[in-house]
PDB file of N, CA and C in Angstrom:
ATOM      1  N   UNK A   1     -11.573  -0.655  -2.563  1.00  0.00           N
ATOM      2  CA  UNK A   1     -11.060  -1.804  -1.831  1.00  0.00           C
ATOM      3  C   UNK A   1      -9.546  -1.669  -1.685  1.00  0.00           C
ATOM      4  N   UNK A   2      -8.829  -1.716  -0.522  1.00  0.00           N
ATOM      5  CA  UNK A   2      -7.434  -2.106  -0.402  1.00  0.00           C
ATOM      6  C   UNK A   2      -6.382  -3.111  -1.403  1.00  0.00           C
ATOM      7  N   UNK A   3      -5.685  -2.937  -1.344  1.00  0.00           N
ATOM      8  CA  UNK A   3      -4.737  -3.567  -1.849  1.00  0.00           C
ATOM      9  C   UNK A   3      -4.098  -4.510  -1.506  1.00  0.00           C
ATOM     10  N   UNK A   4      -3.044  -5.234  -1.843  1.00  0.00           N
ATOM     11  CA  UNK A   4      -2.257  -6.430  -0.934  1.00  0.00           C
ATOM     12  C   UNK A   4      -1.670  -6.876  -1.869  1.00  0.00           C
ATOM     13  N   UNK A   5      -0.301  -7.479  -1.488  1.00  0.00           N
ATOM     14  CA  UNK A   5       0.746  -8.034  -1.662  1.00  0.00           C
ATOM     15  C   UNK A   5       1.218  -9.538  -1.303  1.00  0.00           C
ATOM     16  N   UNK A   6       0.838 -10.202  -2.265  1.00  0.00           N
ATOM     17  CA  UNK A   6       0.530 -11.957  -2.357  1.00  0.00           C
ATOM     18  C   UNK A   6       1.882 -12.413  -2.741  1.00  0.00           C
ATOM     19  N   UNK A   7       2.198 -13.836  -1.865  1.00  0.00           N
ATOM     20  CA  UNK A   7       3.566 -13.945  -2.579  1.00  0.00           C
ATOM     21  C   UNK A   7       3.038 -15.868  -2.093  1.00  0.00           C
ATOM     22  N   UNK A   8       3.451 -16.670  -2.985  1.00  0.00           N
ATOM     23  CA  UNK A   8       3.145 -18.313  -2.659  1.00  0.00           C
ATOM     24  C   UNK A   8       4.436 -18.796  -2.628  1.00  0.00           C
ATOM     25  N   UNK A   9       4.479 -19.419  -1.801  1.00  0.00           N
ATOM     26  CA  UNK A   9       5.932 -20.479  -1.314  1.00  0.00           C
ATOM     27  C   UNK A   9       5.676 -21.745  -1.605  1.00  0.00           C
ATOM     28  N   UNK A  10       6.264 -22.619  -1.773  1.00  0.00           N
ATOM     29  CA  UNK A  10       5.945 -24.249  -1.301  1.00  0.00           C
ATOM     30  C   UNK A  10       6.915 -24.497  -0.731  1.00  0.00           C
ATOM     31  N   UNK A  11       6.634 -25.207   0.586  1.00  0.00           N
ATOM     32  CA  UNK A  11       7.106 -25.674   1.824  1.00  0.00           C
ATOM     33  C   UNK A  11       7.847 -26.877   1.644  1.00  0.00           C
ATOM     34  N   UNK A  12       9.477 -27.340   1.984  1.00  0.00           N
ATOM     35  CA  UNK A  12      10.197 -28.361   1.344  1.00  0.00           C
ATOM     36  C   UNK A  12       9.545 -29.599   2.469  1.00  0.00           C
ATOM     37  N   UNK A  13       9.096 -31.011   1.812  1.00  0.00           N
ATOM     38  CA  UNK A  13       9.152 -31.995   2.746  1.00  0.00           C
ATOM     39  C   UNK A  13       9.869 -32.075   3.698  1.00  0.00           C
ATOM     40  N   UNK A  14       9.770 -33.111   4.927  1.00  0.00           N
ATOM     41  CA  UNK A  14      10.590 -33.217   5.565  1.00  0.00           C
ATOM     42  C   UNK A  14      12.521 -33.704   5.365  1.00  0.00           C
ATOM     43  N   UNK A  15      11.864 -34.584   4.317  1.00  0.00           N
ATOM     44  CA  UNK A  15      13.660 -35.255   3.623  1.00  0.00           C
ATOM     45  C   UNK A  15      14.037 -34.121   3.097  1.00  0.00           C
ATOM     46  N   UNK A  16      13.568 -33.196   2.410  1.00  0.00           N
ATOM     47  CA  UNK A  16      14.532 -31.957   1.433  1.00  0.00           C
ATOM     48  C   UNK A  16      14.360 -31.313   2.816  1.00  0.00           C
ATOM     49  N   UNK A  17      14.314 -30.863   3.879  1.00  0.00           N
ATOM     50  CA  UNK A  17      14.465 -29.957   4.551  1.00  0.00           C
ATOM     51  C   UNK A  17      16.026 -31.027   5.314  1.00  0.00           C
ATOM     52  N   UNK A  18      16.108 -32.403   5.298  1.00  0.00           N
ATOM     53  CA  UNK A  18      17.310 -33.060   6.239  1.00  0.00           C
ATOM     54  C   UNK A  18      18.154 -32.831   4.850  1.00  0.00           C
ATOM     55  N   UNK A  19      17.957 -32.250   3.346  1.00  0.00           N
ATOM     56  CA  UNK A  19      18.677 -32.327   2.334  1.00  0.00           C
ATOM     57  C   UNK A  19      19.248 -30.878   2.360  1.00  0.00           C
ATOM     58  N   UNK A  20      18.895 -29.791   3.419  1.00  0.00           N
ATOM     59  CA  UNK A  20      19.339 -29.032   3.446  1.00  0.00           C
ATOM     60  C   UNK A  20      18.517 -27.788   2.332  1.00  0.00           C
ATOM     61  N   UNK A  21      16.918 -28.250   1.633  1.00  0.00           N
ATOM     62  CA  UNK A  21      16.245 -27.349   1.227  1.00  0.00           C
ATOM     63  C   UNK A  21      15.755 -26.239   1.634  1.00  0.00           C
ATOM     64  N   UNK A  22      15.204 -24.781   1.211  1.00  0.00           N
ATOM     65  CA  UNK A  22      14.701 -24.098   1.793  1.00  0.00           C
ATOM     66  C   UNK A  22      13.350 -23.865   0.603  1.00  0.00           C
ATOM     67  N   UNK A  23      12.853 -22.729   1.039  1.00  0.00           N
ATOM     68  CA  UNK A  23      11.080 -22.568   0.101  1.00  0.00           C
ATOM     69  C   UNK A  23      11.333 -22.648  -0.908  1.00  0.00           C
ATOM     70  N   UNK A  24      10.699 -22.868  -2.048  1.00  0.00           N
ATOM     71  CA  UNK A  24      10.801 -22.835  -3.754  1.00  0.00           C
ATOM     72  C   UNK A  24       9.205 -21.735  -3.613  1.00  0.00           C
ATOM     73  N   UNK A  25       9.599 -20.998  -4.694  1.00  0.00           N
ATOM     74  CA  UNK A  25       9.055 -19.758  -4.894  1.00  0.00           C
ATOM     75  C   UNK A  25       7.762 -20.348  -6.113  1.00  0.00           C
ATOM     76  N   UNK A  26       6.556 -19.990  -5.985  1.00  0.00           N
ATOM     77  CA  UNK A  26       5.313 -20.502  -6.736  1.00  0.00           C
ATOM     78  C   UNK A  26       5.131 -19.245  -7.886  1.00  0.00           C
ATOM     79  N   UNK A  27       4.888 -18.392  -6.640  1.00  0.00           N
ATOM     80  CA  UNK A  27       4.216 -17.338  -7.628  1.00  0.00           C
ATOM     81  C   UNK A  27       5.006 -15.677  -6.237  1.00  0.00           C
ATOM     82  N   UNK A  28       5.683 -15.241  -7.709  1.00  0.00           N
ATOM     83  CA  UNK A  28       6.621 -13.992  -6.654  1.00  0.00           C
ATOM     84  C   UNK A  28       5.480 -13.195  -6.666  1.00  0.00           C
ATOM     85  N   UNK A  29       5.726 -12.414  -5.566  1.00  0.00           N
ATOM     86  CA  UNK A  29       4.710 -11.022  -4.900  1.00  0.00           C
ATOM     87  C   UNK A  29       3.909 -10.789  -6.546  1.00  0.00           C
ATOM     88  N   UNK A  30       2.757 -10.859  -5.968  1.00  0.00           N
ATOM     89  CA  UNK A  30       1.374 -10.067  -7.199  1.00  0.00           C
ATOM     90  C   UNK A  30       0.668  -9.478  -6.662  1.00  0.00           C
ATOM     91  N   UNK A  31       0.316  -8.376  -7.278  1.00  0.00           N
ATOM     92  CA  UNK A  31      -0.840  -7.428  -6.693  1.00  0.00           C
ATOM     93  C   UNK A  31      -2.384  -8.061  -6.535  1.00  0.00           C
ATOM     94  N   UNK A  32      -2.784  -7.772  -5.531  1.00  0.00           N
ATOM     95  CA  UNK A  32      -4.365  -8.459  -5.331  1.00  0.00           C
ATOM     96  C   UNK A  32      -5.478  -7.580  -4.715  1.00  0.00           C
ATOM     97  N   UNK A  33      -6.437  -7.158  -5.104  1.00  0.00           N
ATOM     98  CA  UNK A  33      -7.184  -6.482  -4.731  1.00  0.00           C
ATOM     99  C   UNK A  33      -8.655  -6.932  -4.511  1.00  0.00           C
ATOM    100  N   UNK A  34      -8.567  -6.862  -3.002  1.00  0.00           N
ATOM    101  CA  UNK A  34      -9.607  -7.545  -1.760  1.00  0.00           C
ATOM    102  C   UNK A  34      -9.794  -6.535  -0.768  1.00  0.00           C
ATOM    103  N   UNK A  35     -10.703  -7.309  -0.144  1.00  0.00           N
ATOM    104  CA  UNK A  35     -11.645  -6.192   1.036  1.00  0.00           C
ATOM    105  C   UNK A  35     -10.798  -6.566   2.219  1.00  0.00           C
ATOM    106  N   UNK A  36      -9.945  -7.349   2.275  1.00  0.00           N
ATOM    107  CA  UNK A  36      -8.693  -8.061   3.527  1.00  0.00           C
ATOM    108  C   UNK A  36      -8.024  -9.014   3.627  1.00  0.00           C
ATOM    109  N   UNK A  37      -7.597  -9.433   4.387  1.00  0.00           N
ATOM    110  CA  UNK A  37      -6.148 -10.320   3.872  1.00  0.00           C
ATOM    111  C   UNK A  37      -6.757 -11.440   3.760  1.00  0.00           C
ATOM    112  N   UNK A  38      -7.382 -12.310   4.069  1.00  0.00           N
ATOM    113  CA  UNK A  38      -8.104 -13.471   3.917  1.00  0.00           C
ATOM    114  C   UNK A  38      -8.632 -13.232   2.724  1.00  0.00           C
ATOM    115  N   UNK A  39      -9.199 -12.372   2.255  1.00  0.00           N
ATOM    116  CA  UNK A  39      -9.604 -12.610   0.979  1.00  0.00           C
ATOM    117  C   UNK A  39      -9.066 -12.634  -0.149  1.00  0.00           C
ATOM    118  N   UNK A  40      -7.694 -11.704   0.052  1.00  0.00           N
ATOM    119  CA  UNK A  40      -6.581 -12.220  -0.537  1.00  0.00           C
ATOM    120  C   UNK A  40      -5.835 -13.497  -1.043  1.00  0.00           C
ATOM    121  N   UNK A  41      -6.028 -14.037   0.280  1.00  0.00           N
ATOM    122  CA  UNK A  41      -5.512 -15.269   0.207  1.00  0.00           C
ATOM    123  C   UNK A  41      -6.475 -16.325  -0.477  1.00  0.00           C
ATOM    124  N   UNK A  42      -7.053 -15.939   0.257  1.00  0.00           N
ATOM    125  CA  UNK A  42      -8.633 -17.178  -0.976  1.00  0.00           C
ATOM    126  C   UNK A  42      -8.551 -16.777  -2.522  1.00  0.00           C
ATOM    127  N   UNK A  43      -8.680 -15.408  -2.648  1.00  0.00           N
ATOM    128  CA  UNK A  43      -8.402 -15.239  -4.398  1.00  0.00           C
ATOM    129  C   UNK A  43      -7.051 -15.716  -5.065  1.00  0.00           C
ATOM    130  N   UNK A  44      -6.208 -15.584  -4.556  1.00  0.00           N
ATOM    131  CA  UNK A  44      -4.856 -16.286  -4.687  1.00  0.00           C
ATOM    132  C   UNK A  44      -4.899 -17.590  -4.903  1.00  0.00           C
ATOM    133  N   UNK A  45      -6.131 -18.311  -3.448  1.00  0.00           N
ATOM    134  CA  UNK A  45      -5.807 -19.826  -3.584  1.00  0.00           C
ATOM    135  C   UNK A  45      -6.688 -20.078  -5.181  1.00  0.00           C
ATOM    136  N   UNK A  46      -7.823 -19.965  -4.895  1.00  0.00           N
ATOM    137  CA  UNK A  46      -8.426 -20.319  -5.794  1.00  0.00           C
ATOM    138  C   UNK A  46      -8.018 -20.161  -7.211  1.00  0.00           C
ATOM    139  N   UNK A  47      -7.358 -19.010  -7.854  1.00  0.00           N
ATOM    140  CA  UNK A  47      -6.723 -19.028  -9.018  1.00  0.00           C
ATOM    141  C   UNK A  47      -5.089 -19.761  -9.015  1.00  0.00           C
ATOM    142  N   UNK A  48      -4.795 -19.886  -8.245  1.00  0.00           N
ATOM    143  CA  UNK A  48      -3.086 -20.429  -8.470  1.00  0.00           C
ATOM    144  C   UNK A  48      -3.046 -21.497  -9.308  1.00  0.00           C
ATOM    145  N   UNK A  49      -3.685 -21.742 -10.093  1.00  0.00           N
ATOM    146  CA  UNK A  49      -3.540 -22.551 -11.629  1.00  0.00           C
ATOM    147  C   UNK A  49      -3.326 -21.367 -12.659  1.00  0.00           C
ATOM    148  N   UNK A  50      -4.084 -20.475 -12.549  1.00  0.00           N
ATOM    149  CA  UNK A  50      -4.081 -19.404 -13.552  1.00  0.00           C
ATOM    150  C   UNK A  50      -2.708 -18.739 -13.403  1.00  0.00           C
ATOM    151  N   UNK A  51      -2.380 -17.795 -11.975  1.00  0.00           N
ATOM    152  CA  UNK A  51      -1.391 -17.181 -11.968  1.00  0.00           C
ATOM    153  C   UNK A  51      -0.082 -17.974 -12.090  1.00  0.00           C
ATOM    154  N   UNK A  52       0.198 -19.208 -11.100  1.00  0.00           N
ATOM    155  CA  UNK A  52       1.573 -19.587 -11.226  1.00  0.00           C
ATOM    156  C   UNK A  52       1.503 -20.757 -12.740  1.00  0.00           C
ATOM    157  N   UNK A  53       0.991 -20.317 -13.896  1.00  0.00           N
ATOM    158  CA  UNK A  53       0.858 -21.196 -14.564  1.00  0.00           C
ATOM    159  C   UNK A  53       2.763 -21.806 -14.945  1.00  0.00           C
ATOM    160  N   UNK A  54       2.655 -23.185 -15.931  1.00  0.00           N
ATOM    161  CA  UNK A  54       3.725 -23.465 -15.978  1.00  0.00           C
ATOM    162  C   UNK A  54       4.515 -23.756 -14.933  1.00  0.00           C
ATOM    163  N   UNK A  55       4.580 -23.647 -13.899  1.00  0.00           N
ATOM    164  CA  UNK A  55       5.580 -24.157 -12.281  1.00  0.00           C
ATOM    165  C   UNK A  55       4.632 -25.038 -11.729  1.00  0.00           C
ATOM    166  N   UNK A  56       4.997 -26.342 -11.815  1.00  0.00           N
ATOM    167  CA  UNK A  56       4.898 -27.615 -10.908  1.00  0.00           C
ATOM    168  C   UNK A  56       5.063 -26.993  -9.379  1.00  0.00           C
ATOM    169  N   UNK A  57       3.838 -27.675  -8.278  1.00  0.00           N
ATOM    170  CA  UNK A  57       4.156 -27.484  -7.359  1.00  0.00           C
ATOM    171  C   UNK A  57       3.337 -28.325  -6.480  1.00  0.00           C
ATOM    172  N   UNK A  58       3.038 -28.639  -5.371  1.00  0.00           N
ATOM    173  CA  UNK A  58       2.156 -29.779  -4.702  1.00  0.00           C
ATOM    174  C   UNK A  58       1.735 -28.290  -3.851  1.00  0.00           C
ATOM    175  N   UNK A  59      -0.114 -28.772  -4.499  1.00  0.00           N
ATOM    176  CA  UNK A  59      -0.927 -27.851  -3.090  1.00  0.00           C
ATOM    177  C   UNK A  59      -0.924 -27.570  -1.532  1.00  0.00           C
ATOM    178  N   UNK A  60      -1.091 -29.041  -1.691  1.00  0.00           N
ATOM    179  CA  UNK A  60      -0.575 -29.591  -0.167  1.00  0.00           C
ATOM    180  C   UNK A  60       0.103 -28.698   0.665  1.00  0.00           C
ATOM    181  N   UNK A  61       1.193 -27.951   0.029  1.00  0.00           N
ATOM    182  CA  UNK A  61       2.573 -27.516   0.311  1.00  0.00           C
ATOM    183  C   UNK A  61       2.758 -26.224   0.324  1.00  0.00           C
ATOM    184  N   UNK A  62       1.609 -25.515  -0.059  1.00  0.00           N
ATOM    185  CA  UNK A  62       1.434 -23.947  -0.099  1.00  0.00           C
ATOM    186  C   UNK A  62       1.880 -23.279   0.731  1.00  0.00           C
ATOM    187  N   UNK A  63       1.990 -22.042   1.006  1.00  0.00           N
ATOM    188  CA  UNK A  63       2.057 -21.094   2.154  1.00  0.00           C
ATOM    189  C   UNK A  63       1.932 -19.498   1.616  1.00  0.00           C
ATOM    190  N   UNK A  64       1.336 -19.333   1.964  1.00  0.00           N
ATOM    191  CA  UNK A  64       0.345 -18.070   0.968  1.00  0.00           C
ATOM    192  C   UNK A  64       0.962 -16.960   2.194  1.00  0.00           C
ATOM    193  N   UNK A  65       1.466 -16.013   1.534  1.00  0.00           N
ATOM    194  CA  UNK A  65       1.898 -14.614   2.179  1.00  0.00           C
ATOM    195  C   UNK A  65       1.488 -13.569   1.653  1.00  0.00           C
ATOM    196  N   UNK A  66       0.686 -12.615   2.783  1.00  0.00           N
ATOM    197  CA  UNK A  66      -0.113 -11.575   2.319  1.00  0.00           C
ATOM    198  C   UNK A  66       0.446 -10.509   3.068  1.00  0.00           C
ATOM    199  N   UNK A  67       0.789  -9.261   2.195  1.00  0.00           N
ATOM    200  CA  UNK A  67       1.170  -8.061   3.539  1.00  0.00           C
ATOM    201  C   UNK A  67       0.118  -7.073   2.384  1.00  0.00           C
ATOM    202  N   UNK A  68      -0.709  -5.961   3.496  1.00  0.00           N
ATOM    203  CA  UNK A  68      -1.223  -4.713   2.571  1.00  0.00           C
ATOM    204  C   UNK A  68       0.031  -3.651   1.675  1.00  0.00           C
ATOM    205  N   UNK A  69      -0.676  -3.523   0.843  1.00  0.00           N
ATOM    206  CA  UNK A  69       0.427  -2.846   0.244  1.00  0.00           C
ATOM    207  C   UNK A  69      -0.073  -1.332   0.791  1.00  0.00           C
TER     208      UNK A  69
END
């Protein structure tokens, strides 16, 4: 199976974006190994309690970035 390169953002509300916010970082680039990028991203979603443990973050607010490695 391919490889891939997962990286989670959370996206600033609208007020922290007029506060001059940009992304807060969840979980930096992790290796993920899937049959394609969607599945990437689903294994990512579904564990992101496990991996970004300890960092507060609102789901809601995700933005899941996948490039093949």
């Amino acid at each position: 199976m391919p490889l891939f390169e997962v990286a989670v953002l959370e996206t600033p509300t609208d007020n922290d974006k007029d506060a001059g916010q940009l992304e807060k970082i969840v979980l930096k680039p992790t290796f993920i190994i899937a049959k394609d990028s969607q599945s990437a991203a689903m294994k990512t979603v579904m564990n992101i309690d496990t991996l970004a443990a300890g960092v507060s973050f609102d789901k809601e607010r995700l933005d899941i970035r996948v490039r093949p490695f």
